[in-house]
C-alpha atoms as a PDB file:
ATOM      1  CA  UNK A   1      30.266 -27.031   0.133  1.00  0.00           C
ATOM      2  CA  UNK A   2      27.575 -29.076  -1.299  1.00  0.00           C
ATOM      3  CA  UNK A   3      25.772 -29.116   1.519  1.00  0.00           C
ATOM      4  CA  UNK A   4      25.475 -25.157   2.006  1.00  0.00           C
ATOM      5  CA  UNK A   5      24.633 -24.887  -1.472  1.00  0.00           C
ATOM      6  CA  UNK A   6      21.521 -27.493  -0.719  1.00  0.00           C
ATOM      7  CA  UNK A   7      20.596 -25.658   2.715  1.00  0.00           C
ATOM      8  CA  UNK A   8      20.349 -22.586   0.921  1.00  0.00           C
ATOM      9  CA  UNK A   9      17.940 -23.793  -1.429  1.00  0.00           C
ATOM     10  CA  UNK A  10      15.954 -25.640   0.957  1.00  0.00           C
ATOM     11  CA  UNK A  11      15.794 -22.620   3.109  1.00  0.00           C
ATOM     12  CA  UNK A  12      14.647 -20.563  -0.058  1.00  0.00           C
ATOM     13  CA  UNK A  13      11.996 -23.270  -1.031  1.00  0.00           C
ATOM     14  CA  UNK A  14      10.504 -23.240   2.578  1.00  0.00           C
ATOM     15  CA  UNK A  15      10.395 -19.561   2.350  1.00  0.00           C
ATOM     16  CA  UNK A  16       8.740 -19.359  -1.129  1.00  0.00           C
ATOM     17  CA  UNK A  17       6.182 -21.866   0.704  1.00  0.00           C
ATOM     18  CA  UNK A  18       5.842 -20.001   3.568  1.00  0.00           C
ATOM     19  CA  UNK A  19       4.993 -16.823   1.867  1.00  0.00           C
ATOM     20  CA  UNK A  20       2.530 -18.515  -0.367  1.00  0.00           C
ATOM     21  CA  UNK A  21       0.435 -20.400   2.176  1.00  0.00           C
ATOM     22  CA  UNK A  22       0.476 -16.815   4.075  1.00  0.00           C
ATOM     23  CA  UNK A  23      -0.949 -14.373   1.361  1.00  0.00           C
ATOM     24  CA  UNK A  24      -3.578 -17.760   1.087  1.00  0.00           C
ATOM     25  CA  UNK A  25      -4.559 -17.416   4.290  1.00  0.00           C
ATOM     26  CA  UNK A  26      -4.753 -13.634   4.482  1.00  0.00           C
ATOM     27  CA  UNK A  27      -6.984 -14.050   0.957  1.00  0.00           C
ATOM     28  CA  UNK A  28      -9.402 -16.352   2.397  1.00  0.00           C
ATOM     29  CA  UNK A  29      -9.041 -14.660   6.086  1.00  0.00           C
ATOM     30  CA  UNK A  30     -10.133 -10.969   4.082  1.00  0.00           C
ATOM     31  CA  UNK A  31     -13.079 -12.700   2.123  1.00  0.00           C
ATOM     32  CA  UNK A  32     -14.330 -13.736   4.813  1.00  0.00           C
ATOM     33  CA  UNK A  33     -14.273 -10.965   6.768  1.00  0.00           C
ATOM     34  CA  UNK A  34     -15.333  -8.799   4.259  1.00  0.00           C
ATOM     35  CA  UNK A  35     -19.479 -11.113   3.767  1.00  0.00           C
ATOM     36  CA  UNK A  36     -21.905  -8.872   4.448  1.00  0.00           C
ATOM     37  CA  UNK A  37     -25.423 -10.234   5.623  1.00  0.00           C
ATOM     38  CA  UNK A  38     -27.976  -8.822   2.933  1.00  0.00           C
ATOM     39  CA  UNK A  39     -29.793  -5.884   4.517  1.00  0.00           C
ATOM     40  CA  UNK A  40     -33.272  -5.583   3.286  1.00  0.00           C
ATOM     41  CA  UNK A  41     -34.662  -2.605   4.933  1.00  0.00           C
ATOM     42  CA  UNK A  42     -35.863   0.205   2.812  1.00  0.00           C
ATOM     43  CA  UNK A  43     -33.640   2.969   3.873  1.00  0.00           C
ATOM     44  CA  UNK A  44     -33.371   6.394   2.438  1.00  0.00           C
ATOM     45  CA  UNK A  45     -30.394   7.530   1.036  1.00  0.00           C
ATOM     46  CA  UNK A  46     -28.466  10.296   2.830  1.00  0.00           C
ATOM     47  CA  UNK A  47     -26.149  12.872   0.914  1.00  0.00           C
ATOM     48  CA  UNK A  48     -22.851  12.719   0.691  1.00  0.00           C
ATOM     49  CA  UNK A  49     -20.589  14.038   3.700  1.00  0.00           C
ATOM     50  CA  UNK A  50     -19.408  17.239   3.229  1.00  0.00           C
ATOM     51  CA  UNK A  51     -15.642  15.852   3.438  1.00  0.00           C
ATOM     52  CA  UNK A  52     -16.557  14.923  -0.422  1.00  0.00           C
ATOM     53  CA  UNK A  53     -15.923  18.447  -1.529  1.00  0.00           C
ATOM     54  CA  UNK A  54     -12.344  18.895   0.181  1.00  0.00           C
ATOM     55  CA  UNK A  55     -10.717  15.785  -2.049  1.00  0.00           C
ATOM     56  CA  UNK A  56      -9.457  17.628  -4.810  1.00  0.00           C
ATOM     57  CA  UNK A  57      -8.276  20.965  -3.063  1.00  0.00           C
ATOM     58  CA  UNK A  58      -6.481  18.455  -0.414  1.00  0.00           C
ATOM     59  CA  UNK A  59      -5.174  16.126  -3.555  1.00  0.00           C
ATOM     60  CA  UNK A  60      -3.601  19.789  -5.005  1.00  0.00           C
ATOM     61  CA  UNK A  61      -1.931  20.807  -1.898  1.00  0.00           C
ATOM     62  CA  UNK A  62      -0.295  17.909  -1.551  1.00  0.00           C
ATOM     63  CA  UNK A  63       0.893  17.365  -5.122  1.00  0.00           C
ATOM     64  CA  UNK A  64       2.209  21.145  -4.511  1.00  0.00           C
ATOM     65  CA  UNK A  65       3.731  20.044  -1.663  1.00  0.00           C
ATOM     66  CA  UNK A  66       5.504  17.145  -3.602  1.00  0.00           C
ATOM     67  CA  UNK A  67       6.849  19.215  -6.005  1.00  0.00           C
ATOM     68  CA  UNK A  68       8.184  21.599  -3.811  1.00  0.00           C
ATOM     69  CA  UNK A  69       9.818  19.049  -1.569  1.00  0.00           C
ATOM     70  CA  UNK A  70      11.372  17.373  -4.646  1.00  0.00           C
ATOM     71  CA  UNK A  71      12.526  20.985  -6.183  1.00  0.00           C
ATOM     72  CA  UNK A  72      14.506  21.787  -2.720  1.00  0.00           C
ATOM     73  CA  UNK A  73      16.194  18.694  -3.014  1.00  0.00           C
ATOM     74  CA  UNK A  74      17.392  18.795  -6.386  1.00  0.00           C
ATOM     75  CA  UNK A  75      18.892  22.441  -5.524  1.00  0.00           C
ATOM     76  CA  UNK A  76      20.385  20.911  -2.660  1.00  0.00           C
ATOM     77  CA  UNK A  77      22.363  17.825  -4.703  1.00  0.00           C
ATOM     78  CA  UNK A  78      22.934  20.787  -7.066  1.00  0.00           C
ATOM     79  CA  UNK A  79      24.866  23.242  -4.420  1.00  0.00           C
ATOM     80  CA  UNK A  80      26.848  20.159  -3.025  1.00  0.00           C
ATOM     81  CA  UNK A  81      27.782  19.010  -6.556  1.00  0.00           C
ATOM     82  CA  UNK A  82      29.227  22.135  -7.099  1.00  0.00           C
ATOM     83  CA  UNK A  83      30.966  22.447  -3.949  1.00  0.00           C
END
């Protein structure tokens, strides 16, 4: 029995370890791919795309849409409750 017990824990310790060294390496593995070489070329600056101005009217909808997903299923649970 002893000898599960310690498996278990050894198994749960290697685990802990092997999730560690992995979000590590994914850390280190996303800085580095995220170094930009400095760009020093005077550029003008273009406006922003017109995608900018759709945010908040597509951010409504879909909060609407959330709600009304979440009111048919609580009248759902509600009818088979009663049933």
């Amino acid at each position: 029995m002893d000898g599960k017990i310690k498996h278990k824990n050894t198994m749960k310790r290697t685990h802990k370890l092997k999730l560690k060294i992995s979000l590590v390496i994914l850390s280190v593995y996303t800085a580095i791919a995220q170094g930009q070489p400095s760009f020093t070329n005077d550029v003008e600056d273009v406006p922003a795309a017109p995608i900018d101005d759709w945010v908040m009217p597509v951010m409504g909808i879909a909060i609407l849409l959330i709600v009304s997903y979440f009111r048919k299923k609580t009248r759902l649970e509600r009818k088979t409750a009663q049933a």
